[in-house]
N, C-alpha and C. Protein backbone atom coordinates (compact mmCIF):
# COMPACT_ATOMS: atom_id res chain seq x y z
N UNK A 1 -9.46 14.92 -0.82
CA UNK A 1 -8.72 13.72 -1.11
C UNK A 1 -9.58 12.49 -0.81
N UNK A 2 -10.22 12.41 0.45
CA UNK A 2 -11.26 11.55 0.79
C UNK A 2 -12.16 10.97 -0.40
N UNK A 3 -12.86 12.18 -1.00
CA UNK A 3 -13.67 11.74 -2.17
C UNK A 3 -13.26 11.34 -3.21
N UNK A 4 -12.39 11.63 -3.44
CA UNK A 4 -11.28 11.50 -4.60
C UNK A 4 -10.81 9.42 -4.68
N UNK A 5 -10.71 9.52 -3.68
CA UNK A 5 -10.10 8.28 -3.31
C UNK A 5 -11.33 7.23 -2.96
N UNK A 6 -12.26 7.71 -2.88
CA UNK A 6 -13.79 7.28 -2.92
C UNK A 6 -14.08 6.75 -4.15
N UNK A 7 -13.58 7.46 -4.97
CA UNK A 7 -13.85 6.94 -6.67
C UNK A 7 -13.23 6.28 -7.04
N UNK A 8 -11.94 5.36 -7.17
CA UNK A 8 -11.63 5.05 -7.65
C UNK A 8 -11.99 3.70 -7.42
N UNK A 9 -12.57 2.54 -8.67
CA UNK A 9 -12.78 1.33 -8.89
C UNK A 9 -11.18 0.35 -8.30
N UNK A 10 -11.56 -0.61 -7.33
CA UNK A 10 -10.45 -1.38 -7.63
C UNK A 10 -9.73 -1.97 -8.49
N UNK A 11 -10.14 -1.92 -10.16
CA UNK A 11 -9.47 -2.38 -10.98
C UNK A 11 -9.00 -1.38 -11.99
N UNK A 12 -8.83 0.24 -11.13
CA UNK A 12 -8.09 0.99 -12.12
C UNK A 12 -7.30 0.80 -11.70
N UNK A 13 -5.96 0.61 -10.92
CA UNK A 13 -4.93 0.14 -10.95
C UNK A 13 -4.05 1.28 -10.57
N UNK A 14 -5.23 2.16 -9.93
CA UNK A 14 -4.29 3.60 -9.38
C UNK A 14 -3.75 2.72 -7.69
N UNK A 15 -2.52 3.32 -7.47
CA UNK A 15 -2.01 3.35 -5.97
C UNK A 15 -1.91 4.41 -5.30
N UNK A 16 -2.12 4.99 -4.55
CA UNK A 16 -1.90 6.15 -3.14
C UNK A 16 -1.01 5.83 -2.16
N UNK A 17 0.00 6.73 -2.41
CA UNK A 17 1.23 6.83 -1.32
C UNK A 17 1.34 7.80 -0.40
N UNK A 18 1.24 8.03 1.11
CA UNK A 18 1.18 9.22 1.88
C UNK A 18 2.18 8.78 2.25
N UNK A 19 2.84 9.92 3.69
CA UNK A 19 3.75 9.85 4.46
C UNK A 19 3.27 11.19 5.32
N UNK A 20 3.54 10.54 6.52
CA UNK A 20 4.06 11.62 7.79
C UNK A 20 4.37 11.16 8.88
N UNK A 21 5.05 12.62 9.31
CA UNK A 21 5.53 12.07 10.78
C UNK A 21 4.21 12.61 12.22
N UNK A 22 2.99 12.66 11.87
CA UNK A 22 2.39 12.79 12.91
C UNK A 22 1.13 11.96 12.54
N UNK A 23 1.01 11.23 12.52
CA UNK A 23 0.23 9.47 11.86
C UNK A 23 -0.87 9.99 13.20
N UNK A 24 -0.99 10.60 14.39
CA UNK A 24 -1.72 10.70 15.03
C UNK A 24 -2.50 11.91 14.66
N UNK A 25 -2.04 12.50 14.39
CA UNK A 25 -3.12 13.81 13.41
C UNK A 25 -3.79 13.45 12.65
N UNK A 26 -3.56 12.76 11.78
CA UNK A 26 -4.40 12.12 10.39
C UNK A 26 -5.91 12.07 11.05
N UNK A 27 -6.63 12.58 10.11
CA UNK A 27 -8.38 12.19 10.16
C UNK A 27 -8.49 11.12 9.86
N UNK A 28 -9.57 9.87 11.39
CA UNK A 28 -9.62 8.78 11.16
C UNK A 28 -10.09 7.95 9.81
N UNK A 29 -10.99 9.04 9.18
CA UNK A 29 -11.32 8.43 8.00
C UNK A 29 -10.52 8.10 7.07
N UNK A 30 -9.20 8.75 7.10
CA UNK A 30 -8.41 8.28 5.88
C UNK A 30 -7.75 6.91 6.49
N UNK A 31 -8.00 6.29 7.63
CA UNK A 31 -7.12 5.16 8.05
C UNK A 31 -8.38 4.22 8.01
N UNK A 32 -9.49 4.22 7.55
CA UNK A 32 -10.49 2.90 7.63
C UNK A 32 -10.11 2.18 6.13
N UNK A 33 -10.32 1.23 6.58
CA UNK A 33 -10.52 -0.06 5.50
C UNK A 33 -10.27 0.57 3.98
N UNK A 34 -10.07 0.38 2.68
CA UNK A 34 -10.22 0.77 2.09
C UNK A 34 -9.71 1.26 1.24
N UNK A 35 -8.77 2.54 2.11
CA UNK A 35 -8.06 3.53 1.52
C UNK A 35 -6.58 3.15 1.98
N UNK A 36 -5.69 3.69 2.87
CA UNK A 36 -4.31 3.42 3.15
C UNK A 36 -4.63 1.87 3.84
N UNK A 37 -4.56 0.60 3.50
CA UNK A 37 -4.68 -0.90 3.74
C UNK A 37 -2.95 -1.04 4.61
N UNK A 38 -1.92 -0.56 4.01
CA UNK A 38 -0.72 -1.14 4.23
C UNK A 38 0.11 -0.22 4.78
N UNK A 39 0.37 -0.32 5.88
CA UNK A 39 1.18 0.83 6.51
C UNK A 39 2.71 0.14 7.03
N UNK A 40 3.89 1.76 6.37
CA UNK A 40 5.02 0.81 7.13
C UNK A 40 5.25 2.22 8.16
N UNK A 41 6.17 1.54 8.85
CA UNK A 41 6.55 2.41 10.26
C UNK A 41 8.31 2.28 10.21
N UNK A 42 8.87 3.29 9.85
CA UNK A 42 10.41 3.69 9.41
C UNK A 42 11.02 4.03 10.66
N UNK A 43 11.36 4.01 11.46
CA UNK A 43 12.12 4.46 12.74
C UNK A 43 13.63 5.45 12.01
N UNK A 44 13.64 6.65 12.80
CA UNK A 44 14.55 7.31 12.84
C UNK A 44 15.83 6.81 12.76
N UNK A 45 16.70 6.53 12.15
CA UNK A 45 18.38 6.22 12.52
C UNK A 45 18.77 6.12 13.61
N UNK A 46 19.67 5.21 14.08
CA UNK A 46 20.49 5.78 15.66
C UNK A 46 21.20 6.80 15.22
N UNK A 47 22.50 7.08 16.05
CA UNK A 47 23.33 7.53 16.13
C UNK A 47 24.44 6.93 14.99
N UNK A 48 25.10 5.85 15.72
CA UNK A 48 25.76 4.82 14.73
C UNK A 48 25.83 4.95 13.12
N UNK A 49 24.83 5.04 12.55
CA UNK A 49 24.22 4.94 10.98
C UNK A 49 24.13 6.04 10.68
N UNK A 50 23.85 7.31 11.29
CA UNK A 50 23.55 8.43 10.77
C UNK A 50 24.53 8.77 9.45
């Protein structure tokens, strides 16, 4: 995926969407500059909302 995501020109106009719940596992390389830029952080539901 690394390399993959290596190729692509900024003006193809591709986007990359991940998700997980162990953001501390991830290999640092996929979190430098570059590649995932924008991260959101979703918190679990309370109770209340469930």
């Amino acid at each position: 995926m690394l390399a993959e995501m290596d190729g692509f020109a900024p003006s193809e106009g591709i986007i990359v969407l991940g998700a997980t719940n162990q953001r501390d596992d991830l290999d640092k390389a996929l979190l430098r500059p570059g590649r995932f830029d924008f991260q959101v952080h979703v918190s679990p539901p309370n109770y209340e909302v469930r």
